[in-house]
PDB file of N, CA and C in Angstrom:
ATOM      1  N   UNK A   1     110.328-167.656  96.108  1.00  0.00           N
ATOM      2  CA  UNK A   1     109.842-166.478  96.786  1.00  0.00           C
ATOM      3  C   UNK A   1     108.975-165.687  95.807  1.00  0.00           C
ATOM      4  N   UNK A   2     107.914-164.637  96.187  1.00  0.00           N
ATOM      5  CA  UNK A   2     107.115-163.982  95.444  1.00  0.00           C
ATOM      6  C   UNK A   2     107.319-162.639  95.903  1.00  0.00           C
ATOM      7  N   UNK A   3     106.442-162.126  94.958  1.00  0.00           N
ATOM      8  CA  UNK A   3     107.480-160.467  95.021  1.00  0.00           C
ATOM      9  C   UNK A   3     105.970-160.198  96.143  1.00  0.00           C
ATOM     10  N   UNK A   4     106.303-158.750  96.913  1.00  0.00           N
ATOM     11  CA  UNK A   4     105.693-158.094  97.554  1.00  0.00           C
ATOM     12  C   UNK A   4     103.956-157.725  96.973  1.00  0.00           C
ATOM     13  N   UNK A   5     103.928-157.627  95.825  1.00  0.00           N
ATOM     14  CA  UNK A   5     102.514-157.397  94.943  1.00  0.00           C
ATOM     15  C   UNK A   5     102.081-158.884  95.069  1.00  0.00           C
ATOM     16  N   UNK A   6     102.419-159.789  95.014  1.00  0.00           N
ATOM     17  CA  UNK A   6     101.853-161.209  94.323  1.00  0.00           C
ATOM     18  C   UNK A   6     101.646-161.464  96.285  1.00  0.00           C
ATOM     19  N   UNK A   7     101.925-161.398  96.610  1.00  0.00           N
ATOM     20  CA  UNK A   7     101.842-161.742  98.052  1.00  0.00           C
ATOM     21  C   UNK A   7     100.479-161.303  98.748  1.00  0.00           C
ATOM     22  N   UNK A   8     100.260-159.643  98.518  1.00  0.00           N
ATOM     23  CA  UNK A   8      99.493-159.086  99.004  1.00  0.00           C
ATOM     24  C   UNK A   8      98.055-159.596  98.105  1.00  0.00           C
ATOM     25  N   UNK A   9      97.878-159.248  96.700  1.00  0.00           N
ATOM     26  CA  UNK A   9      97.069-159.588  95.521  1.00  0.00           C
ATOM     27  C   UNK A   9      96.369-161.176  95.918  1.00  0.00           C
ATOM     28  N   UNK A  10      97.624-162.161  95.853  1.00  0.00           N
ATOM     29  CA  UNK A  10      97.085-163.333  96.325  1.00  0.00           C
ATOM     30  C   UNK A  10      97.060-163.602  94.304  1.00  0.00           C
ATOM     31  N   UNK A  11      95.748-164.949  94.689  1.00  0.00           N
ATOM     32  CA  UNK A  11      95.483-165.022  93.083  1.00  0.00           C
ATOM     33  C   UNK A  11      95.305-164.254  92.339  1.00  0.00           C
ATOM     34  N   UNK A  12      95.124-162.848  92.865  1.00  0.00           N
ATOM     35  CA  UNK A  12      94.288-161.677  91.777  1.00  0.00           C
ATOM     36  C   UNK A  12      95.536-161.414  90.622  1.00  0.00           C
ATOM     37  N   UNK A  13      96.758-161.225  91.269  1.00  0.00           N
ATOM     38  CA  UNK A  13      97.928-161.056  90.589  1.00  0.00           C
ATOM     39  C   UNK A  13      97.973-161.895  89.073  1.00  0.00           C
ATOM     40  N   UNK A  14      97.914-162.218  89.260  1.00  0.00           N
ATOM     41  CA  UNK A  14      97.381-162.975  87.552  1.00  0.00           C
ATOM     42  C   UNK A  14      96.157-162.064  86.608  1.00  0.00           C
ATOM     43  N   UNK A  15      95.534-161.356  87.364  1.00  0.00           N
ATOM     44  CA  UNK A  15      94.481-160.885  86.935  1.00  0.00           C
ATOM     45  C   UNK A  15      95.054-159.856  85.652  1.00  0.00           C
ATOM     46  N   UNK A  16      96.095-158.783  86.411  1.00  0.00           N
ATOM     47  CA  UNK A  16      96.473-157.780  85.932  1.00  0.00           C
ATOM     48  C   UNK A  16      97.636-158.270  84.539  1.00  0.00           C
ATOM     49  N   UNK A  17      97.481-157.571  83.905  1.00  0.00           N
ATOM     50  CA  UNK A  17      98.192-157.309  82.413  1.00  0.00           C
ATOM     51  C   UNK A  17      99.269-157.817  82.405  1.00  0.00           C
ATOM     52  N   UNK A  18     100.050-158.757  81.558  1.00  0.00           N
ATOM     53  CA  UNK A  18     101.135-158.930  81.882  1.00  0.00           C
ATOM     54  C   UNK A  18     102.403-158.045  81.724  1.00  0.00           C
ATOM     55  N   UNK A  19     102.137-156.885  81.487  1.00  0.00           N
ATOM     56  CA  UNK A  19     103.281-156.021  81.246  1.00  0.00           C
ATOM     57  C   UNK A  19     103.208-155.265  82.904  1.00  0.00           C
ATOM     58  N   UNK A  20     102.322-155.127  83.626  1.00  0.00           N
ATOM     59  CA  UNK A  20     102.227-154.930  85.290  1.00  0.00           C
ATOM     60  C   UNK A  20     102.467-156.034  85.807  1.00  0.00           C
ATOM     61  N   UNK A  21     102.339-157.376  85.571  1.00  0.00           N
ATOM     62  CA  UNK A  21     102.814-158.568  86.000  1.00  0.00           C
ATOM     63  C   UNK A  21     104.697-158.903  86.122  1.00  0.00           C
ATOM     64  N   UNK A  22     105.038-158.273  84.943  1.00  0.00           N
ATOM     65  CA  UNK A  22     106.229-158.074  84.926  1.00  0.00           C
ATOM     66  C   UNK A  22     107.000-156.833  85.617  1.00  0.00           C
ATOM     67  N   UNK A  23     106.418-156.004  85.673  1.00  0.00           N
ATOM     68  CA  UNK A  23     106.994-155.011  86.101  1.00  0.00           C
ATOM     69  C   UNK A  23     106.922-155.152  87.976  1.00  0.00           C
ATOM     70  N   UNK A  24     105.906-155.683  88.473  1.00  0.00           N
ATOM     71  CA  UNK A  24     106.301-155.700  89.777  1.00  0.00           C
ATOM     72  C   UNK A  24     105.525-157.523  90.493  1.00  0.00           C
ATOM     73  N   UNK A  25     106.303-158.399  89.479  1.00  0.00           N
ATOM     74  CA  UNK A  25     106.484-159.588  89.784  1.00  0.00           C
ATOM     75  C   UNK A  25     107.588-159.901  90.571  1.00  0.00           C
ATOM     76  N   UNK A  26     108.723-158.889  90.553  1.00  0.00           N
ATOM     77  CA  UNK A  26     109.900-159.469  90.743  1.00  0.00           C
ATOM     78  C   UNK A  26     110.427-159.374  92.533  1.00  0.00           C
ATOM     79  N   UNK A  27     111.170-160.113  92.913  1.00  0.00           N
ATOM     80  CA  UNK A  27     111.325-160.112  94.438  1.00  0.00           C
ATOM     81  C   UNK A  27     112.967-160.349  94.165  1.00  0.00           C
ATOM     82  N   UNK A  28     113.520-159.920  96.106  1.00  0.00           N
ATOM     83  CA  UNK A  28     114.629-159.685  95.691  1.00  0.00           C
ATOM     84  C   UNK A  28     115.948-160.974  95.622  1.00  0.00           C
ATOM     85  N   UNK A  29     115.625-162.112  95.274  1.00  0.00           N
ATOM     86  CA  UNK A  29     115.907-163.146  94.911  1.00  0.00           C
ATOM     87  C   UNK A  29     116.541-162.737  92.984  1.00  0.00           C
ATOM     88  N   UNK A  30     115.500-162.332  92.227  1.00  0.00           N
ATOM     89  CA  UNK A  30     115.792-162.168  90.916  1.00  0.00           C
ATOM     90  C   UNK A  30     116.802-161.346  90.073  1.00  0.00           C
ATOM     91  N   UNK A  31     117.825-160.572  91.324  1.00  0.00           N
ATOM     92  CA  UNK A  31     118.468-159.862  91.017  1.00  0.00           C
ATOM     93  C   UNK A  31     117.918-158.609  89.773  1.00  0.00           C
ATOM     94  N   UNK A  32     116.902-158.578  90.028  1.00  0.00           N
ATOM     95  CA  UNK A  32     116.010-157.626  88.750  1.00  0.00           C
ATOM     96  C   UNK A  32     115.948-155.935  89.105  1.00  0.00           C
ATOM     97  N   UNK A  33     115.876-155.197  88.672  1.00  0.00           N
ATOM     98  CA  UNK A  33     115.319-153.786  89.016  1.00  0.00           C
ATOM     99  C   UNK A  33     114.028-153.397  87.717  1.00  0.00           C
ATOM    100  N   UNK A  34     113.225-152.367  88.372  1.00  0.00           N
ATOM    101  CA  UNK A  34     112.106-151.827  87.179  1.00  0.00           C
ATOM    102  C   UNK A  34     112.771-150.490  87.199  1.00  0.00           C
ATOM    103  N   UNK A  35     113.244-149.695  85.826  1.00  0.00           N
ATOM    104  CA  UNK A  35     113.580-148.751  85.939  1.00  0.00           C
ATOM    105  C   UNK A  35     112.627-147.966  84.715  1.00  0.00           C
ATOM    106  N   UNK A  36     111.956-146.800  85.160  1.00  0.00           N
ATOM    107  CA  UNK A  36     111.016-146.113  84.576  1.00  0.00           C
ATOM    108  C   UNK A  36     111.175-144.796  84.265  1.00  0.00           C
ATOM    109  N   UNK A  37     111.036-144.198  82.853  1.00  0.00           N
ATOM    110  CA  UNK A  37     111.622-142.772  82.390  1.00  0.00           C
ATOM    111  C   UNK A  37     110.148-141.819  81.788  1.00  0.00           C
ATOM    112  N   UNK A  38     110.902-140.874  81.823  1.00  0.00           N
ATOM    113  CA  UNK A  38     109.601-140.322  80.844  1.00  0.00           C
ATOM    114  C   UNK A  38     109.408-138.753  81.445  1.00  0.00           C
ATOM    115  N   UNK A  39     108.585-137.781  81.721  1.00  0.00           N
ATOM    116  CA  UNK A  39     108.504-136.244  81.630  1.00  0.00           C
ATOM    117  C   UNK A  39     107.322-136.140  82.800  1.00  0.00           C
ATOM    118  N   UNK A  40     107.868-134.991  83.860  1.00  0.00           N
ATOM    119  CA  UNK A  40     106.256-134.913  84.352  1.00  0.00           C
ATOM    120  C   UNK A  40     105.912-133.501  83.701  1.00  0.00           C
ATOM    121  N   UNK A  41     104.507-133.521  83.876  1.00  0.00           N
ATOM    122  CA  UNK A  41     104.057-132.476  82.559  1.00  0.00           C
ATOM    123  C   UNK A  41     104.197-131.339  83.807  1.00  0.00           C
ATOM    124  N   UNK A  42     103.920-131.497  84.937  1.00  0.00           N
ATOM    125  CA  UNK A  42     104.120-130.230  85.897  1.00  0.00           C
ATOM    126  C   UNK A  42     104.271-130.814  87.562  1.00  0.00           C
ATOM    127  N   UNK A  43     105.237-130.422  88.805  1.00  0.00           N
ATOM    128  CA  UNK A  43     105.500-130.997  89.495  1.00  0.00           C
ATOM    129  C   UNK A  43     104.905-129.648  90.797  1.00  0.00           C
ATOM    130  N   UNK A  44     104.402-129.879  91.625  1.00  0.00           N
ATOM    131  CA  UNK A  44     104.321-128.218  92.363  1.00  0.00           C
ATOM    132  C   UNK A  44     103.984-128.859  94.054  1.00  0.00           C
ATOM    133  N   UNK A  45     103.885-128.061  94.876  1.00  0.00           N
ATOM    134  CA  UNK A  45     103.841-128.469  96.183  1.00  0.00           C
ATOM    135  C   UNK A  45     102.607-128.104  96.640  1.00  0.00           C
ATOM    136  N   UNK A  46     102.280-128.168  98.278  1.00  0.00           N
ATOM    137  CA  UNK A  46     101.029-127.194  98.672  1.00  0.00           C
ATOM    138  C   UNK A  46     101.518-125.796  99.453  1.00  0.00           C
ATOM    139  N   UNK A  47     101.150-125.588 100.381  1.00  0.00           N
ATOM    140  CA  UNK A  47     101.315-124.787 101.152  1.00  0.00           C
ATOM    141  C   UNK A  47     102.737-124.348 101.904  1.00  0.00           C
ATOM    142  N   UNK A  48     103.066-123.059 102.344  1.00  0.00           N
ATOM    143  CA  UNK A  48     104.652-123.312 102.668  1.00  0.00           C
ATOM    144  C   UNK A  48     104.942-124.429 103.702  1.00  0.00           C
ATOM    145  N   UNK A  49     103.723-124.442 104.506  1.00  0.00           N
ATOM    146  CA  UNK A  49     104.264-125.006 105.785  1.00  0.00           C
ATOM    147  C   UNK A  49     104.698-126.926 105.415  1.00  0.00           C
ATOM    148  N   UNK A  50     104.298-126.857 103.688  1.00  0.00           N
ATOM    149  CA  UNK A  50     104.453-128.799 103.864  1.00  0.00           C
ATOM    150  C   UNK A  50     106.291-128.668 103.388  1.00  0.00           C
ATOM    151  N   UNK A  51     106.567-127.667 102.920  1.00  0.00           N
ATOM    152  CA  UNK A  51     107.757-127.466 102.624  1.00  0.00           C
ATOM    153  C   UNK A  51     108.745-128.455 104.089  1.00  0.00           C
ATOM    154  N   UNK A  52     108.918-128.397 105.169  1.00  0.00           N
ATOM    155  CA  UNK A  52     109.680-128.944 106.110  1.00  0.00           C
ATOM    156  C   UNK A  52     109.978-130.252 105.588  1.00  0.00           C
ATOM    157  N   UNK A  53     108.874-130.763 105.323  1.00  0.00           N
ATOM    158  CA  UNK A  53     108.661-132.301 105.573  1.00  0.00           C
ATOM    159  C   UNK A  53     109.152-132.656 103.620  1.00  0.00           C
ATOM    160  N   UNK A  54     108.252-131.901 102.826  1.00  0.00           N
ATOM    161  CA  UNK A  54     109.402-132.116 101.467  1.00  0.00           C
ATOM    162  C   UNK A  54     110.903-132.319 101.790  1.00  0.00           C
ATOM    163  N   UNK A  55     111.505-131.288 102.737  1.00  0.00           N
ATOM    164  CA  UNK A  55     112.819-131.408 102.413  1.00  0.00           C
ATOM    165  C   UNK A  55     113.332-132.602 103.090  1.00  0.00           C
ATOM    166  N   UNK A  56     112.945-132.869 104.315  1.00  0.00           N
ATOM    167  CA  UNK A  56     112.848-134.134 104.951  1.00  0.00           C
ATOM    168  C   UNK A  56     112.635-135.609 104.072  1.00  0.00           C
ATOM    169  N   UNK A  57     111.986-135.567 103.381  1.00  0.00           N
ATOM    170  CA  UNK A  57     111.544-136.291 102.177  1.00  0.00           C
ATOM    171  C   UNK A  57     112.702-136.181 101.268  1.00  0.00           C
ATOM    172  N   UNK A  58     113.299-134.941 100.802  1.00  0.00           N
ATOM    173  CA  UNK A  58     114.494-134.860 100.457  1.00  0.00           C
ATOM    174  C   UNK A  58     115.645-135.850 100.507  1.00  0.00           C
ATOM    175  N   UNK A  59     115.896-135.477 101.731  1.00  0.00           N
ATOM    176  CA  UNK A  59     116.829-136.065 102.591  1.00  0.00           C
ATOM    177  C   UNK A  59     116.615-137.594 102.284  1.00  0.00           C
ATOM    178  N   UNK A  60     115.885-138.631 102.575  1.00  0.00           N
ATOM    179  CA  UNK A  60     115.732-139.334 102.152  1.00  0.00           C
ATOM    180  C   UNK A  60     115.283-140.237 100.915  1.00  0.00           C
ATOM    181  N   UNK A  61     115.441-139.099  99.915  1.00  0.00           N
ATOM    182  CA  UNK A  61     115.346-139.758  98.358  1.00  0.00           C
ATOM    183  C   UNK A  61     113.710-140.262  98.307  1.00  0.00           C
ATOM    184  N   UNK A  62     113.020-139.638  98.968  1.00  0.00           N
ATOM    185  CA  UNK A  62     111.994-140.094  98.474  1.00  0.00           C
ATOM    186  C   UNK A  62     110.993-139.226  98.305  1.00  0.00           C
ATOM    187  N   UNK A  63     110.923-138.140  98.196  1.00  0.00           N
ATOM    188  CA  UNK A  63     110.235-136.666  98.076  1.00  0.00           C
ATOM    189  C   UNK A  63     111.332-135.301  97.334  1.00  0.00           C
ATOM    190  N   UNK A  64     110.386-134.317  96.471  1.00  0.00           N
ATOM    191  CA  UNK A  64     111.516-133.044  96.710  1.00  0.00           C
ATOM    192  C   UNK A  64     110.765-131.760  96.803  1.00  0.00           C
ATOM    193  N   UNK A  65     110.960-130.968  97.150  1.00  0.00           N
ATOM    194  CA  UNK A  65     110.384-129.839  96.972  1.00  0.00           C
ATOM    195  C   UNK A  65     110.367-128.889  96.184  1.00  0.00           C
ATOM    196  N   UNK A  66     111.177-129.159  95.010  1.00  0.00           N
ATOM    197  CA  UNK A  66     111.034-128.353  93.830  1.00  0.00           C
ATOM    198  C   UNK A  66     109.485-128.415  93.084  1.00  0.00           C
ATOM    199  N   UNK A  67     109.920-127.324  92.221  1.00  0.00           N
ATOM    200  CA  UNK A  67     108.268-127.422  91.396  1.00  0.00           C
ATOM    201  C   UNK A  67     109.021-126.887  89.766  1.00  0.00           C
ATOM    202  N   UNK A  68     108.075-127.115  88.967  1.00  0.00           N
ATOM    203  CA  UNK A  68     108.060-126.973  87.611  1.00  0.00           C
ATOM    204  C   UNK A  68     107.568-127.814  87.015  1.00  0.00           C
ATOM    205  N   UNK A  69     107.875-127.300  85.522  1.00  0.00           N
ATOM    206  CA  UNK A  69     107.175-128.367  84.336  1.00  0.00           C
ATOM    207  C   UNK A  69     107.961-128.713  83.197  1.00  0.00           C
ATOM    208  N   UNK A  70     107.298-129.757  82.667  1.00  0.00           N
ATOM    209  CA  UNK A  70     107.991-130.480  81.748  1.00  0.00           C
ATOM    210  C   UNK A  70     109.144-131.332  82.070  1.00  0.00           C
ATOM    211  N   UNK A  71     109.583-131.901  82.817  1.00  0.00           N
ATOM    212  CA  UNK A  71     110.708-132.235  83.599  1.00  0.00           C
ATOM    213  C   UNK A  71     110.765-133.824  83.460  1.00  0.00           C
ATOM    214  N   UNK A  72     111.978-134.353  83.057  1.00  0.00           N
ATOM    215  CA  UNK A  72     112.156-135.276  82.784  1.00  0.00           C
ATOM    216  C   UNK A  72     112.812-136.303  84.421  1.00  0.00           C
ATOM    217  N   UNK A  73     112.525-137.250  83.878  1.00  0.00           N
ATOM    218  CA  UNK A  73     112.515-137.984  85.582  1.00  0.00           C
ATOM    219  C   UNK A  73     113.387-139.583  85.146  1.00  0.00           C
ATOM    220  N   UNK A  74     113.622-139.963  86.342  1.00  0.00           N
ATOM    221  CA  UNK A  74     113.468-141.491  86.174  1.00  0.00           C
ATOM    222  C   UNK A  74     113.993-142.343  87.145  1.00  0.00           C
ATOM    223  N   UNK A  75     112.891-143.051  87.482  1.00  0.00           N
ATOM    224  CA  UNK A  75     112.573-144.184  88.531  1.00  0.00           C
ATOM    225  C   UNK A  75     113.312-145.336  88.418  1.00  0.00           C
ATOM    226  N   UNK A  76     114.198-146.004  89.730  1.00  0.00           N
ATOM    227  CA  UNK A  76     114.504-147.457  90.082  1.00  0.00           C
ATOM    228  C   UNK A  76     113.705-147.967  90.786  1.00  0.00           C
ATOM    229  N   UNK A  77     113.605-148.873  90.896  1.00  0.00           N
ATOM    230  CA  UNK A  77     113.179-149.818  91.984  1.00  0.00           C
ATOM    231  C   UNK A  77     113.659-151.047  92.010  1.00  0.00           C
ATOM    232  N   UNK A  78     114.363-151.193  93.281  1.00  0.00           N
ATOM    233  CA  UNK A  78     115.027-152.641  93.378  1.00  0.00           C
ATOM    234  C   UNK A  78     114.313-153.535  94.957  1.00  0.00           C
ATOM    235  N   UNK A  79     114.338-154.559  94.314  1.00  0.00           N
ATOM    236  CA  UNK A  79     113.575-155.570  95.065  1.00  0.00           C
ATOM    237  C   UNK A  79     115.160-155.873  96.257  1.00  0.00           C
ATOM    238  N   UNK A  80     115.024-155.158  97.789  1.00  0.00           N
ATOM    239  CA  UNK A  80     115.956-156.321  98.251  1.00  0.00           C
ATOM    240  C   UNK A  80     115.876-156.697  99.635  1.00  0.00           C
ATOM    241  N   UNK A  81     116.550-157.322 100.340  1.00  0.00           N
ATOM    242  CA  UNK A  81     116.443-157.766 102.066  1.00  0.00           C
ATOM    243  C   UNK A  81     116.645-157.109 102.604  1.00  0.00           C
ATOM    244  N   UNK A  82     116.183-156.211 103.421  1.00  0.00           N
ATOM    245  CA  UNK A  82     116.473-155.280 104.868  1.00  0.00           C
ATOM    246  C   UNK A  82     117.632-156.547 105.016  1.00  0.00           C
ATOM    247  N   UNK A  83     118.574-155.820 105.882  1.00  0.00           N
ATOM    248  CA  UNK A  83     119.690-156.042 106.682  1.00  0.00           C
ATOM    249  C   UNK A  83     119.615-155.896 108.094  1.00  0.00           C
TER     250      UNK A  83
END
């Protein structure tokens, strides 16, 4: 099986660096995760009204509506099968 990038890319996937090759080569066969750390230098929103849908985003771990800076973070990503 090929991961979701190598699928879409096609041959190009070879193109890119192998440290991006590795990082989202993997499919969910490999039992692998990419987990990514590091600081955002400043995080902020737009207008009140996008606020709803941040928190909504919330709710589902994939948005937030906080704001600030310097803020340390860090990303999973796991390759796996809808159920």
């Amino acid at each position: 099986m090929s991961s979701i990038y190598q699928r879409a890319l096609g041959s190009d996937f070879h193109r890119l660096h192998p440290r991006i090759q590795a990082r989202f080569g993997f499919d969910s066969t490999d039992g692998r995760a990419s987990i990514g750390r590091g600081t955002m230098e400043e995080i902020w929103h737009g207008r009140p009204y996008t606020l709803p849908f941040l928190y909504v985003g919330a709710w589902r771990r994939i948005m937030f509506p906080e704001q600030g800076r310097n803020l340390p973070f860090t990303v999973a990503n796991y390759a796996y099968v809808d159920s």
